[in-house]
C-alpha atoms as a PDB file:
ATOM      1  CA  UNK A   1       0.000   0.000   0.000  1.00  0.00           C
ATOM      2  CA  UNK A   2       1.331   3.304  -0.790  1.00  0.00           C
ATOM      3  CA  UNK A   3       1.293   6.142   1.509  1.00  0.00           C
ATOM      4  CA  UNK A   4      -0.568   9.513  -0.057  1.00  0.00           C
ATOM      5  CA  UNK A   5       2.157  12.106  -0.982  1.00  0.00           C
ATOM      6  CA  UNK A   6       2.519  14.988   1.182  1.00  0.00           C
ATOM      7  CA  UNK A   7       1.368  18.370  -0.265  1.00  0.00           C
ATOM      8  CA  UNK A   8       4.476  20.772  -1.166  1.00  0.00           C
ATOM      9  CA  UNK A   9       4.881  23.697   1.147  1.00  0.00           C
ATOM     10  CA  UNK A  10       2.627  26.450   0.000  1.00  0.00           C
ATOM     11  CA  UNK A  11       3.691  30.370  -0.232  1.00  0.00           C
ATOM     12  CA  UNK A  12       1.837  33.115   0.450  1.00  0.00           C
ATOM     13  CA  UNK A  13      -1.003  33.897  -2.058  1.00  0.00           C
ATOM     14  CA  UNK A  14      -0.155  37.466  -1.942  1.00  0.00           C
ATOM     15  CA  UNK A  15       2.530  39.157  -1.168  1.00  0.00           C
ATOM     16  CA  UNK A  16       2.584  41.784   1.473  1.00  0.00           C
ATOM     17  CA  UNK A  17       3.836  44.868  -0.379  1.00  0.00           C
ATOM     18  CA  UNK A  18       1.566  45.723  -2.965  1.00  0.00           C
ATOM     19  CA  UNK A  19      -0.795  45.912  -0.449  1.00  0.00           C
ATOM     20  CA  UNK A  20       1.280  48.138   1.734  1.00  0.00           C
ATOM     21  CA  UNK A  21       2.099  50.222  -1.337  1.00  0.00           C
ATOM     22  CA  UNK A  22      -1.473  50.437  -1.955  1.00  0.00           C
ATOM     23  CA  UNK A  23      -2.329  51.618   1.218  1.00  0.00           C
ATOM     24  CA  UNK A  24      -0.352  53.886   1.722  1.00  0.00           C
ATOM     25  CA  UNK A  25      -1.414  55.318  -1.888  1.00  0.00           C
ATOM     26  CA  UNK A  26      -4.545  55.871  -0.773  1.00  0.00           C
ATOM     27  CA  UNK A  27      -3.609  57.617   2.023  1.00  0.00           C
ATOM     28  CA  UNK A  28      -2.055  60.032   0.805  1.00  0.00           C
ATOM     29  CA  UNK A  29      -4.635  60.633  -1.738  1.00  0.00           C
ATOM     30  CA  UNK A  30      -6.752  61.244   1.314  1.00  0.00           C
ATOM     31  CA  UNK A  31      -4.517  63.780   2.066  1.00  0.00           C
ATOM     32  CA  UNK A  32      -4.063  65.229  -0.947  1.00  0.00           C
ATOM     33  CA  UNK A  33      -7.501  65.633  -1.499  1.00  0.00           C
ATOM     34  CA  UNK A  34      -8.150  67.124   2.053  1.00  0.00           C
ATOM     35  CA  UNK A  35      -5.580  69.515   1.493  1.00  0.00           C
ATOM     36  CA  UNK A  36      -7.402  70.569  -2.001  1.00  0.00           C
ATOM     37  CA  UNK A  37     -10.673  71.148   0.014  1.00  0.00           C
ATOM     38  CA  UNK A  38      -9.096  73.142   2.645  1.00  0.00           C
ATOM     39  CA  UNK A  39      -7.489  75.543  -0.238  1.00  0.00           C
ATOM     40  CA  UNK A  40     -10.728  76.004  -2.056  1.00  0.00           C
ATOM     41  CA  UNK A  41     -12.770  76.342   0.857  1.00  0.00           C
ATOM     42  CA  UNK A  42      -9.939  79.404   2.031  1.00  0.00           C
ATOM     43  CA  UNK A  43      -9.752  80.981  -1.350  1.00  0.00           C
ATOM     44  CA  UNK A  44     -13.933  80.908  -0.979  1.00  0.00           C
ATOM     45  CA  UNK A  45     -14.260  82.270   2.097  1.00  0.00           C
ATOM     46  CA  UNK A  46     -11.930  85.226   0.964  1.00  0.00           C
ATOM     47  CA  UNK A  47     -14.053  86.255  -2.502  1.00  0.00           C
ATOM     48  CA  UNK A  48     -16.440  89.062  -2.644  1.00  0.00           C
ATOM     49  CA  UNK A  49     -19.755  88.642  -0.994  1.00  0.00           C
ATOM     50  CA  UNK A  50     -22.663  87.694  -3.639  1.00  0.00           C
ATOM     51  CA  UNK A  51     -24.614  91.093  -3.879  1.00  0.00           C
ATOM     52  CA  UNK A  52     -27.907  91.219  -2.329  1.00  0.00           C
ATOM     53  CA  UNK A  53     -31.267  90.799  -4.754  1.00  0.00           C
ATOM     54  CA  UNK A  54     -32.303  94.289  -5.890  1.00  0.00           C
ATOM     55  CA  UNK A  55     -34.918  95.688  -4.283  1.00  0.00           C
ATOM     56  CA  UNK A  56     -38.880  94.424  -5.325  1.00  0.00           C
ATOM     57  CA  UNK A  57     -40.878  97.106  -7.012  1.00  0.00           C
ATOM     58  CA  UNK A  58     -43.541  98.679  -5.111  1.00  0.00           C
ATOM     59  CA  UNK A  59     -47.156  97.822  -7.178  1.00  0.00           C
ATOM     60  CA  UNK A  60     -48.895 101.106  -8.023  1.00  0.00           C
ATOM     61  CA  UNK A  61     -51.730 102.478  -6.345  1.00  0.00           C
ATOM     62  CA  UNK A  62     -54.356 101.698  -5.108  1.00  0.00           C
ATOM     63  CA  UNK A  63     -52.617  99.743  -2.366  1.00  0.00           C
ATOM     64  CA  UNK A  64     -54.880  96.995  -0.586  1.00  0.00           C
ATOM     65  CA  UNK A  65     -52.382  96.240   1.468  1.00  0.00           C
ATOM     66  CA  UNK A  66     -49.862  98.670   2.890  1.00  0.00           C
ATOM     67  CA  UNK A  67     -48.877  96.911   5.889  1.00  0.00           C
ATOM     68  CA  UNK A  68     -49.035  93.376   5.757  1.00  0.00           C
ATOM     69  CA  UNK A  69     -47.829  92.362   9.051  1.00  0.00           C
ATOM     70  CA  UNK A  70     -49.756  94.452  10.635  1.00  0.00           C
ATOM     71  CA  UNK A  71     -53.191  93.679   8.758  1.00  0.00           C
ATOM     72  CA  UNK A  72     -52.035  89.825   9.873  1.00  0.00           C
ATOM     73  CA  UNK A  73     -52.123  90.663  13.613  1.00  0.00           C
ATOM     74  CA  UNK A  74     -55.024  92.791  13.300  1.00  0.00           C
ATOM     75  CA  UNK A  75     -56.942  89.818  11.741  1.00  0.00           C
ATOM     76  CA  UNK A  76     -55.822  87.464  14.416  1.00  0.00           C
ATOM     77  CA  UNK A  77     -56.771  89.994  17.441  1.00  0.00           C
ATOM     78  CA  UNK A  78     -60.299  90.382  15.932  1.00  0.00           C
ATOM     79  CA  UNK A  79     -60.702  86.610  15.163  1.00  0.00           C
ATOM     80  CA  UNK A  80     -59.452  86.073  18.595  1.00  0.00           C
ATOM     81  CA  UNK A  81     -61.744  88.414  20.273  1.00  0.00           C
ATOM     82  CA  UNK A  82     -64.633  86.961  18.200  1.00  0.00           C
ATOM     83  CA  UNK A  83     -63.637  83.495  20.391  1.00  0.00           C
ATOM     84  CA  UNK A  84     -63.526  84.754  23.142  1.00  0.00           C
ATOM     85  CA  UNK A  85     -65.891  86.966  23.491  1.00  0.00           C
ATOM     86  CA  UNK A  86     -70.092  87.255  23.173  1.00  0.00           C
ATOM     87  CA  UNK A  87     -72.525  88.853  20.739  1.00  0.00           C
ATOM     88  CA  UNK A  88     -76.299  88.542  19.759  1.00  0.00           C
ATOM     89  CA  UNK A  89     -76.122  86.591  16.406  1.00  0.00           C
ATOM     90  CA  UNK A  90     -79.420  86.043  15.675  1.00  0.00           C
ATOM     91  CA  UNK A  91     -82.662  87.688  17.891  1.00  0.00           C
ATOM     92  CA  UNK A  92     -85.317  85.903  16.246  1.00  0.00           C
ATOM     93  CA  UNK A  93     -83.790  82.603  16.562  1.00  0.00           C
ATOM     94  CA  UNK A  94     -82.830  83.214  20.011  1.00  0.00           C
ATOM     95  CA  UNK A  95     -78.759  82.544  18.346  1.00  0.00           C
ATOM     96  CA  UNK A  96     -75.787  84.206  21.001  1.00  0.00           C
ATOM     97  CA  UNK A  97     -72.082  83.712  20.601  1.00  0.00           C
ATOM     98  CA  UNK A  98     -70.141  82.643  23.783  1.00  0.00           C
ATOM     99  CA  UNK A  99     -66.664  82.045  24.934  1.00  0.00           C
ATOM    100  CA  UNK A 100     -65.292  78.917  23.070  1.00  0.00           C
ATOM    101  CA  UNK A 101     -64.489  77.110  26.322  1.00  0.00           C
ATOM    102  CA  UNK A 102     -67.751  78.375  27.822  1.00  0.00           C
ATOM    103  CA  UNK A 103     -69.456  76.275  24.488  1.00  0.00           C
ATOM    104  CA  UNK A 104     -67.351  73.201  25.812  1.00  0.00           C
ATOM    105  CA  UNK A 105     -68.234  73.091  29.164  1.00  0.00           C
ATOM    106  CA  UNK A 106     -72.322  73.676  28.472  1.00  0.00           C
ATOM    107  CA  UNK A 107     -71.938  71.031  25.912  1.00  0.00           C
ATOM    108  CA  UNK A 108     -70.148  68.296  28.006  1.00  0.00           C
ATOM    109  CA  UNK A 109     -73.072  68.582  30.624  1.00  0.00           C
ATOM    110  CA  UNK A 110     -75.662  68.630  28.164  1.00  0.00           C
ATOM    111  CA  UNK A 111     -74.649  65.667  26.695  1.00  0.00           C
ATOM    112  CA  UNK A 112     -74.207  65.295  22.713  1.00  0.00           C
ATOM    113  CA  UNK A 113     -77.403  64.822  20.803  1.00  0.00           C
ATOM    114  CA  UNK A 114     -78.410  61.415  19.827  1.00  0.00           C
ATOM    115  CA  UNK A 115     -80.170  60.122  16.360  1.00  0.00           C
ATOM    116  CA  UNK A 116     -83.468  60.009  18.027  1.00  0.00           C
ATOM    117  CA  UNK A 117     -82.951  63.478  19.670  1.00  0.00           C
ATOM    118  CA  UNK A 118     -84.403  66.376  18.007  1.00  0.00           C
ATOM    119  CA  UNK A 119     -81.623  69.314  17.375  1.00  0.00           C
END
């Protein structure tokens, strides 16, 4: 009976200094590449400043609006007053506006209508 052969030594399947060499290649493209960014980014910083958007036109007259902001918060105070506060909407029908939280607690105790309920 013959005895198997034994298999030859085997070498490395890659060598260890193309990878180094590669490595290091790629480092110092990192670093070359940083060093590009940081040179733009200083030659950017030290341009003009981009000159601001000319001024809009002013629309001619008649002018609905003159103040926008302020038309905006006047809108809000009366809408906010309209909440909160109470007026006679409609005599006939026996119709009053009330406080919006006022309208929440009447209609929790009351109860909500059901499909059987008249309105």
């Amino acid at each position: 009976m013959r005895r198997p052969r034994p298999a030859p030594p085997q070498a490395d399947d890659v060598p260890a200094r193309p990878i180094l060499l590669a490595g290091l290649a790629l480092f110092v493209g990192l670093l070359l590449s940083a060093g590009l960014v940081a040179a733009m980014l200083g030659t950017f910083q030290h341009a003009r400043p981009v000159a601001e958007a000319p001024p809009q036109p002013v629309p001619a007259p008649p002018r609905l609006q003159a103040n926008p902001p302020a038309d905006r918060i006047a809108a809000e105070n009366r809408a906010l007053a309209e909440l909160q506060g109470t007026a006679r909407v409609d005599r006939a029908a026996g119709r009053v506006r009330i406080p919006i939280e006022q309208a929440m607690r009447l209609q929790a105790q009351r109860g909500w209508a059901g499909p059987e309920d008249p309105p």
